[in-house]
Protein backbone atom coordinates (compact mmCIF):
# COMPACT_ATOMS: atom_id res chain seq x y z
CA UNK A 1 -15.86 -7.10 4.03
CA UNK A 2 -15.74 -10.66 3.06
CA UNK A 3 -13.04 -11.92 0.81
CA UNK A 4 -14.00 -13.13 -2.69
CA UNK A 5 -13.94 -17.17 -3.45
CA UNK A 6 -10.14 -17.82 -4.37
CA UNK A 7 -8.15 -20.60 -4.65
CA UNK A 8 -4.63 -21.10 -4.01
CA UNK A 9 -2.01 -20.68 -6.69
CA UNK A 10 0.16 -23.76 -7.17
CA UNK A 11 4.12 -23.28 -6.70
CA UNK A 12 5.17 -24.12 -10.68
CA UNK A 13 7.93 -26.77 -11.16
CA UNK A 14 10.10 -24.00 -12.64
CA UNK A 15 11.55 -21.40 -10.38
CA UNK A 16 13.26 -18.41 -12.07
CA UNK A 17 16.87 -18.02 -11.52
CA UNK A 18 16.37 -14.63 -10.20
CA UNK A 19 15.39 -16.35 -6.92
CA UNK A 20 16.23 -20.00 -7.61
CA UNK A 21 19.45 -20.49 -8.96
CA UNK A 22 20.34 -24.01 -9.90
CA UNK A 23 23.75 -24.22 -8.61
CA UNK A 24 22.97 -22.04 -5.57
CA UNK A 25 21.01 -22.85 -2.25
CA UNK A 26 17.77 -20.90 -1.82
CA UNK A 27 19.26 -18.78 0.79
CA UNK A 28 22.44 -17.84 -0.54
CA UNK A 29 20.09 -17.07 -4.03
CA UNK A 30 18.01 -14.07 -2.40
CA UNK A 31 20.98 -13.15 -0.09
CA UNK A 32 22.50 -12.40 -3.36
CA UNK A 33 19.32 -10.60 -4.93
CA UNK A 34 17.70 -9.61 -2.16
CA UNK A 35 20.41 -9.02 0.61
CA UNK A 36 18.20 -6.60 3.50
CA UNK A 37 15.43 -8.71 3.26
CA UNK A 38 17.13 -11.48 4.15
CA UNK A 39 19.29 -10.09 6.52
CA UNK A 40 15.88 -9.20 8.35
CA UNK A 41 14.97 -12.96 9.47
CA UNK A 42 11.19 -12.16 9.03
CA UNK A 43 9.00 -14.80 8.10
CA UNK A 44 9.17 -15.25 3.91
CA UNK A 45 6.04 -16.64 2.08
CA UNK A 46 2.91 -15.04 2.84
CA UNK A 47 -0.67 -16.33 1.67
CA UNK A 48 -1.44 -15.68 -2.02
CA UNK A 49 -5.11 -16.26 -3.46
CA UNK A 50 -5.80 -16.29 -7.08
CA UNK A 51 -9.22 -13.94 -7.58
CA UNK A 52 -11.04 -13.28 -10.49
CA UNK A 53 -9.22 -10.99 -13.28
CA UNK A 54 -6.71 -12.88 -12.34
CA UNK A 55 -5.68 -10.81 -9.78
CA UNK A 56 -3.01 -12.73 -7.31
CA UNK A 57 -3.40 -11.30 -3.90
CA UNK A 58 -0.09 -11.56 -1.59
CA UNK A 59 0.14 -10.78 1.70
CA UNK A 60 3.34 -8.92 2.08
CA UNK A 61 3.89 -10.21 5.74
CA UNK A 62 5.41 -7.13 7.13
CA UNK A 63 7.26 -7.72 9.83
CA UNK A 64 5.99 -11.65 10.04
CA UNK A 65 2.50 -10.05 10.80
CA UNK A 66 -0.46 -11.80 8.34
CA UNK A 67 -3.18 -9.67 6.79
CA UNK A 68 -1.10 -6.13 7.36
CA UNK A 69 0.11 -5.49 3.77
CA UNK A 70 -0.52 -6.57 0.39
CA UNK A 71 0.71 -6.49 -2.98
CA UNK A 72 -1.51 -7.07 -5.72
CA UNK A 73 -0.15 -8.93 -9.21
CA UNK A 74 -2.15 -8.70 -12.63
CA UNK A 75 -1.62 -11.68 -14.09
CA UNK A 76 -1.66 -10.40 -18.03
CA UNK A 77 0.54 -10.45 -21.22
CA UNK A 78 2.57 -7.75 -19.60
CA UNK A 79 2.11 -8.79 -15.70
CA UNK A 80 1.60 -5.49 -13.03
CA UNK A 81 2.35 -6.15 -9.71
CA UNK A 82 0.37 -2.70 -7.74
CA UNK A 83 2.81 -2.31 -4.69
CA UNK A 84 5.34 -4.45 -3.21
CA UNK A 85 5.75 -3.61 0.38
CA UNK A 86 8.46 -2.80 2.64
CA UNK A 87 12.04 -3.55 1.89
CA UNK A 88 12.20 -6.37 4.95
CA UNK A 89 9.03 -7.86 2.73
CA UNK A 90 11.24 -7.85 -0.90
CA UNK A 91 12.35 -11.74 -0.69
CA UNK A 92 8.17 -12.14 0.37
CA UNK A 93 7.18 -10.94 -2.76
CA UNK A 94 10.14 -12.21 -5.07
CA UNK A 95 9.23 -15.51 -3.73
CA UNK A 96 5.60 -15.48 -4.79
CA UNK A 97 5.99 -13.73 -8.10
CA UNK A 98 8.53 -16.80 -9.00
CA UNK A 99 5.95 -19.14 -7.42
CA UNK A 100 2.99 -17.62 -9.76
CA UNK A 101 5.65 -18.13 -12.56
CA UNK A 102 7.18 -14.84 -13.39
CA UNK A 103 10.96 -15.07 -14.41
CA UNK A 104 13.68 -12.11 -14.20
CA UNK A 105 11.92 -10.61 -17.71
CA UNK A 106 8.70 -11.70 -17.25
CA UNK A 107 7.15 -8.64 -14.87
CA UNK A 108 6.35 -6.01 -17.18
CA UNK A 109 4.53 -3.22 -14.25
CA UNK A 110 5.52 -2.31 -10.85
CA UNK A 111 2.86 0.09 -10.07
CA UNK A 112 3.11 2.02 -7.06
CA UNK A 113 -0.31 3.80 -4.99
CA UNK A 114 2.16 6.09 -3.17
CA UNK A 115 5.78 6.13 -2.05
CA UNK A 116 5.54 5.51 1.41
CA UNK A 117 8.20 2.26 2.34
CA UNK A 118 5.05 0.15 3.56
CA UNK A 119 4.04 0.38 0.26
CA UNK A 120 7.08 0.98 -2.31
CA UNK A 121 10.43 -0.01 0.38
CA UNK A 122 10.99 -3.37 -1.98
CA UNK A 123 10.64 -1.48 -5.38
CA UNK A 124 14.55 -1.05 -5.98
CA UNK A 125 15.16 -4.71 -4.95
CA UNK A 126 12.19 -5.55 -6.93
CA UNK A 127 13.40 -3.07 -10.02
CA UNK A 128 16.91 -4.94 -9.89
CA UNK A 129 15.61 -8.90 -9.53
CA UNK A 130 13.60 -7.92 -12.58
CA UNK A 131 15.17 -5.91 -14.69
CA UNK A 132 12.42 -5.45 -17.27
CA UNK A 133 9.86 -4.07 -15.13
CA UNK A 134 9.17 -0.36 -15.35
CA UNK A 135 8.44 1.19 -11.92
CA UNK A 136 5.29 3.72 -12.48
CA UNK A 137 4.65 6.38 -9.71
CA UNK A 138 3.05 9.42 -9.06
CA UNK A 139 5.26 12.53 -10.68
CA UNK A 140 5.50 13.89 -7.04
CA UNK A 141 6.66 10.46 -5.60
CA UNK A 142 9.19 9.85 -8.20
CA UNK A 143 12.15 11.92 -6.96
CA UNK A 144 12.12 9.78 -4.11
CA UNK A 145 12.98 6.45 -5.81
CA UNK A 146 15.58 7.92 -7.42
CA UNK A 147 17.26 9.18 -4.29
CA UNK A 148 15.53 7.98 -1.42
CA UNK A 149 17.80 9.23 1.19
CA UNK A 150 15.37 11.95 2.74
CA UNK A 151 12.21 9.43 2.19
CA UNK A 152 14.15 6.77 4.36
CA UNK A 153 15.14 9.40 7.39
CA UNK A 154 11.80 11.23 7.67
CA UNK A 155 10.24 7.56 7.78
CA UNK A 156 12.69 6.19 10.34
CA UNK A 157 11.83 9.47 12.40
CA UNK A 158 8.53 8.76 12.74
CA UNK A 159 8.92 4.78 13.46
CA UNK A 160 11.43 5.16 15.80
CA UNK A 161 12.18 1.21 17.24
CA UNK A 162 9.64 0.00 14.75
CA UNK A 163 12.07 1.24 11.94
CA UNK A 164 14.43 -1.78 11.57
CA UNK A 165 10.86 -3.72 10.91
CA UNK A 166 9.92 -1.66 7.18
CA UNK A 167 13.75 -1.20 6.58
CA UNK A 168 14.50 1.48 4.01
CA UNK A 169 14.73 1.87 -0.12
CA UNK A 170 17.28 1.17 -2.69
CA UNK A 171 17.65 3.84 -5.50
CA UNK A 172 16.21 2.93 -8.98
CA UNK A 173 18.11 4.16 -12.17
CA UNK A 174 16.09 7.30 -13.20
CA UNK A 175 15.33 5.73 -16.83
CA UNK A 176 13.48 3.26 -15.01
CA UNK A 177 10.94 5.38 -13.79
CA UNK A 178 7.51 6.59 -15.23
CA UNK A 179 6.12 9.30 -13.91
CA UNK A 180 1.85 8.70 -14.30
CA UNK A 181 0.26 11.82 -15.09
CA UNK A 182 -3.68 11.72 -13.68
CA UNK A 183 -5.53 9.36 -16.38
CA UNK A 184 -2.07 7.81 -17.93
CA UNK A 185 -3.17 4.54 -19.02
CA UNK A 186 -0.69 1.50 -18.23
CA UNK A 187 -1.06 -1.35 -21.14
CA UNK A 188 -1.03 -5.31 -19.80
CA UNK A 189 -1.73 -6.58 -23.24
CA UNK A 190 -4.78 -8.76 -24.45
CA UNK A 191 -7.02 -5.81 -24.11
CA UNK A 192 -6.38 -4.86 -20.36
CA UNK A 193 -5.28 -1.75 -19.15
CA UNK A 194 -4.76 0.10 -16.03
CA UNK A 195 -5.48 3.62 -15.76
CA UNK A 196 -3.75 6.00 -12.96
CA UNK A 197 -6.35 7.97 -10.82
CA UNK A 198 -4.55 11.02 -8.98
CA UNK A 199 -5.90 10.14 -5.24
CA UNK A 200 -4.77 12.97 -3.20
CA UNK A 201 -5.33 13.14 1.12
CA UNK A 202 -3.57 10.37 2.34
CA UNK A 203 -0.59 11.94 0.84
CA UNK A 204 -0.44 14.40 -2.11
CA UNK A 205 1.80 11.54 -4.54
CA UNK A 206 -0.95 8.94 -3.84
CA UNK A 207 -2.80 7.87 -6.45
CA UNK A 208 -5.11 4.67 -7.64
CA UNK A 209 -4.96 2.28 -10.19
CA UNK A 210 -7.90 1.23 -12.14
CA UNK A 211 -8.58 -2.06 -14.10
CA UNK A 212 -10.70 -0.80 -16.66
CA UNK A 213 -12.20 -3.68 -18.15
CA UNK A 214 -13.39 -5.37 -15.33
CA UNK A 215 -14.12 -2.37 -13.40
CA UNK A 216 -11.23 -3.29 -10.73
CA UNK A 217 -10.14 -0.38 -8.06
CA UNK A 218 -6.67 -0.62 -6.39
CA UNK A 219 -7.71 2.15 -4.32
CA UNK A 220 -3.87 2.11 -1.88
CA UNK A 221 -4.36 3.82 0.75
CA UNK A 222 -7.13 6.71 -0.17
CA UNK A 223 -10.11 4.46 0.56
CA UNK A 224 -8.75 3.40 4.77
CA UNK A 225 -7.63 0.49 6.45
CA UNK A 226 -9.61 -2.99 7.19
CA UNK A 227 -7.75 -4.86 9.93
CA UNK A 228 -10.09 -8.33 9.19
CA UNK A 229 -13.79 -8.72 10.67
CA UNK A 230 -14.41 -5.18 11.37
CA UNK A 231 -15.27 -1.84 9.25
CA UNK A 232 -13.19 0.68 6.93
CA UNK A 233 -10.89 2.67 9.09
CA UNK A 234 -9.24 5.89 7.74
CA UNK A 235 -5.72 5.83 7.26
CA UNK A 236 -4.58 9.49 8.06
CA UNK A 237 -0.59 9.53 8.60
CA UNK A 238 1.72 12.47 8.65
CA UNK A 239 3.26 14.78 7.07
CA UNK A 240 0.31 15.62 3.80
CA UNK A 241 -3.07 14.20 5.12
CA UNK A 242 -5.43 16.72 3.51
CA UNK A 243 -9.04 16.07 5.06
CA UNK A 244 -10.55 18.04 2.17
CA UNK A 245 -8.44 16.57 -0.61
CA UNK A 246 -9.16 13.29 0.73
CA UNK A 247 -13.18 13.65 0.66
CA UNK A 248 -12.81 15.03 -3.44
CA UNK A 249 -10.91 11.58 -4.00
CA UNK A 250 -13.55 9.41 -2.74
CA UNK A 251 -16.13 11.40 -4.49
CA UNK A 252 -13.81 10.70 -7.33
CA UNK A 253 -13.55 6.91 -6.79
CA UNK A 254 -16.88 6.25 -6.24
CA UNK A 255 -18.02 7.91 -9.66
CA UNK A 256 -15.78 5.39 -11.35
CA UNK A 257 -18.57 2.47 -9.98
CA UNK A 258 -15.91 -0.03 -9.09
CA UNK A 259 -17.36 -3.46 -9.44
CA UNK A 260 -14.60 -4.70 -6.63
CA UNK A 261 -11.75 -3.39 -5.02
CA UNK A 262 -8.64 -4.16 -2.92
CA UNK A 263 -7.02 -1.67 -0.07
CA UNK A 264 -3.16 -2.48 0.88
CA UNK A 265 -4.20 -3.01 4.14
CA UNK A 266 -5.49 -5.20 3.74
CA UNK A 267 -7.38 -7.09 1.19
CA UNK A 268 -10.91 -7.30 -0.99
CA UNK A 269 -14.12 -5.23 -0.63
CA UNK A 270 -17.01 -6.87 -2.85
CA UNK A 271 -19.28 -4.12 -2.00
CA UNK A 272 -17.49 -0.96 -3.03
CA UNK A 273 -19.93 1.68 -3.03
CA UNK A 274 -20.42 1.07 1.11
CA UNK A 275 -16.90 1.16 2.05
CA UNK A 276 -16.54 4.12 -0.19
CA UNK A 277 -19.43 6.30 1.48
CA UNK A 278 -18.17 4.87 4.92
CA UNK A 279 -14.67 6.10 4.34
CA UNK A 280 -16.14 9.80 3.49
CA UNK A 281 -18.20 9.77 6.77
CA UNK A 282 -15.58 8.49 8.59
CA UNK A 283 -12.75 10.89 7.45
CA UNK A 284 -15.40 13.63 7.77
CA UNK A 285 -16.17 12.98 11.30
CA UNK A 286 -12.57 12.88 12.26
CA UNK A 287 -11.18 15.69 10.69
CA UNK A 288 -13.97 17.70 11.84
CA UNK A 289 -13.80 16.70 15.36
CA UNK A 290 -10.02 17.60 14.62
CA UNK A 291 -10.49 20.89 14.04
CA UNK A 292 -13.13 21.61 16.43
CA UNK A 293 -10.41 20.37 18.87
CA UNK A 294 -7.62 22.47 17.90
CA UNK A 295 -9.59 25.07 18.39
CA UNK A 296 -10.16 24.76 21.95
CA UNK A 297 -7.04 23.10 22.90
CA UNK A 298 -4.18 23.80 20.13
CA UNK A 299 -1.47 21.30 20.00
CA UNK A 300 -3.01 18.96 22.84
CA UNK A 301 -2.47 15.72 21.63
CA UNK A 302 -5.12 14.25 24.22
CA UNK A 303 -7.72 16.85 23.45
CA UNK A 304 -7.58 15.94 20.11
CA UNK A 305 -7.60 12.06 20.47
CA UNK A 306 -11.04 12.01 22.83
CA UNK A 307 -12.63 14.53 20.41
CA UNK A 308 -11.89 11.89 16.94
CA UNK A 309 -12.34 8.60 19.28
CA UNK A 310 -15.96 10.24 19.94
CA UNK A 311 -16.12 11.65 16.60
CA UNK A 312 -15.60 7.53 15.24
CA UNK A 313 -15.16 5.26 17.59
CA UNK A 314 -12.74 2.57 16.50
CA UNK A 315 -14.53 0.04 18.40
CA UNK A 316 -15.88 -1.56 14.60
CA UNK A 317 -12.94 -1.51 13.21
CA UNK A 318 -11.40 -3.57 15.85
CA UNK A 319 -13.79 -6.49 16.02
CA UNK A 320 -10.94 -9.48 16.26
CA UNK A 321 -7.77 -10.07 18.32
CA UNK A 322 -5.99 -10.37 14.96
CA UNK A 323 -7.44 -7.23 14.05
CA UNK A 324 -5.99 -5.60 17.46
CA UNK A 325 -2.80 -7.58 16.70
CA UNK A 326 -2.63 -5.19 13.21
CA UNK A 327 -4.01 -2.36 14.60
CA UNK A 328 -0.95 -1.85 17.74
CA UNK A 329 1.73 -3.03 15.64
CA UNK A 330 2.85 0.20 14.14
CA UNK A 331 0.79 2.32 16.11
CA UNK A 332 -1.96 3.55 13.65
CA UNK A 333 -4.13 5.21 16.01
CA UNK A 334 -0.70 7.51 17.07
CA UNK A 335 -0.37 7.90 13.36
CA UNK A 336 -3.59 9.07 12.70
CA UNK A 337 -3.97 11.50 15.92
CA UNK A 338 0.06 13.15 14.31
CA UNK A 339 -1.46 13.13 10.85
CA UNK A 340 -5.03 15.05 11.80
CA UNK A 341 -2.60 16.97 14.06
CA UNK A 342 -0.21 17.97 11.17
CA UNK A 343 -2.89 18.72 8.76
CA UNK A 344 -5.17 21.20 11.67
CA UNK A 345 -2.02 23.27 12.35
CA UNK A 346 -0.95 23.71 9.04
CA UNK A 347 -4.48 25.05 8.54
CA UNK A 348 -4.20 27.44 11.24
CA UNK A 349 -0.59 28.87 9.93
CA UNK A 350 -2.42 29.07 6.05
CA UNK A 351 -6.17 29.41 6.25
């Protein structure tokens, strides 16, 4: 979908000292506050756009990639930032919060769809660089941020030599975490609100974030993928994807009759209501064609990826070379074939 008119956000004269400290040179400033990130060498400030609701758009830039991951920052009496990306992004994001003006006490909100580290890897560097901010999760996520140790290993298991690229998680103080019940409304001040929307399928801790009064979704991950110039691609990873959990969420989204809404990966969708129905056909089709092919062929990897590739072609979703670019840099399609994998045999062991 076509991004919304924005405009770029000018870099303020004042830098907070979180990031910027006057005696201290840039680098030696987020080594201090931000030490994996920098120790990473990837590149630091993405693209921010300014849209309307004064939502500030930034592209993460995981792993020095453009238009993979974003973060999303309400900019409201008491600012939410929805998401932060992965721990090698956390100097990426501290960066453009201080260049939209937020000092160390000025982010009220760190709002997180789900906790896996493409989304929430920079919260605990985030939490500590601004130490006002209350980190609000999913009650089922929340364990993790405390004590992220099994998060980081299961993650690293599945990236393999990609793993140095999304890094892992600091802990967060327990005290510091909210734990969002479904409809647990999040206050920004002025009259603005966000209200948490369990989102269950991509992962049972996801959930979504909606801006009530301008009818904004931050649908995470629940909604798919758009890798720029090409259709709404599922996002179906291991170890939780729930095919039918994920079809009652959309149904769920779309009867909230978002006016616009972003997806982490990556960007706006003006036209709601069509990437909404084509994420439920598409997830449909492909965990159907899933379990037809477990059926005939259980635990063949191949069997399964011809029957979803026929199923839903990726072929739309995959329009540009920068889309291609997104789409083989952490292996989504092998994702999404262990994910549909996962889910089909842990139907057959508990029907």
């Amino acid at each position: 979908m076509p991004a919304a008119a924005a405009r770029p956000v000018p870099r303020p004269t004042r830098i907070p000292s979180v990031t910027r400290p006057a005696q201290a040179a840039p680098a030696a400033a987020q080594a201090a506050c931000l030490p994996f990130a920098m120790r990473q060498g990837y590149a630091r400030l993405g693209g921010m756009d300014l849209h309307p609701g004064e939502v500030l758009q930034i592209d993460t830039m995981l792993a020095g990639v453009p238009g993979m991951t974003g973060a999303h920052l309400i900019r409201a009496e008491q600012p939410a930032l929805i998401d932060c990306g992965a721990q090698t992004s956390a100097a990426t994001v501290a960066d453009a919060l201080a260049a939209a003006g937020l000092g160390p006490d000025d982010l009220a909100w760190l709002v997180l769809t789900h906790v896996h580290l493409d989304h929430c890897g920079a919260a605990g560097d985030l939490a500590r660089a601004f130490p006002s901010a209350t980190v609000v999760v999913h009650p089922r996520g929340a364990r993790h941020l405390v004590d992220p140790a099994r998060l980081v290993a299961g993650t690293h298991a599945l990236f393999g030599r990609l793993s140095p690229a999304i890094g892992g998680l600091a802990p967060i103080d327990e005290h510091r975490v909210l734990q969002a019940d479904d409809g647990r409304v999040i206050p920004l001040g002025g009259g603005r609100s966000l209200r948490a929307v369990w989102a269950a399928g991509h992962a049972r801790h996801h959930m979504a974030l909606l801006e009530e009064s301008e009818g904004i979704l931050f649908a995470g991950d629940a909604v798919g993928v758009q890798m720029g110039g090409g259709e709404m691609y599922p996002t179906i990873p291991p170890p939780e994807y729930d095919l039918d959990a994920g079809l009652a969420t959309l149904d769920v989204l779309e009867g909230l009759k978002p006016q616009r809404m972003y997806v982490s990966h990556f960007g706006v969708v003006d036209d709601p209501g069509e990437s909404l129905d084509l994420g439920r056909r598409a997830q449909g089709a492909m965990g159907r064609a899933a379990r037809e092919a477990h059926s005939r062929a259980p635990g063949d990897l191949d069997v399964l990826h011809r029957a979803v590739d026929e199923a839903w072609p990726p072929d739309n979703a995959l329009r540009t070379p920068e889309a291609l670019t997104r789409w083989t840099a952490f292996n989504w399609l092998d994702n999404n074939l262990l994910g549909l994998q996962g889910m089909v045999e842990r139907e057959a062991r508990d029907p």
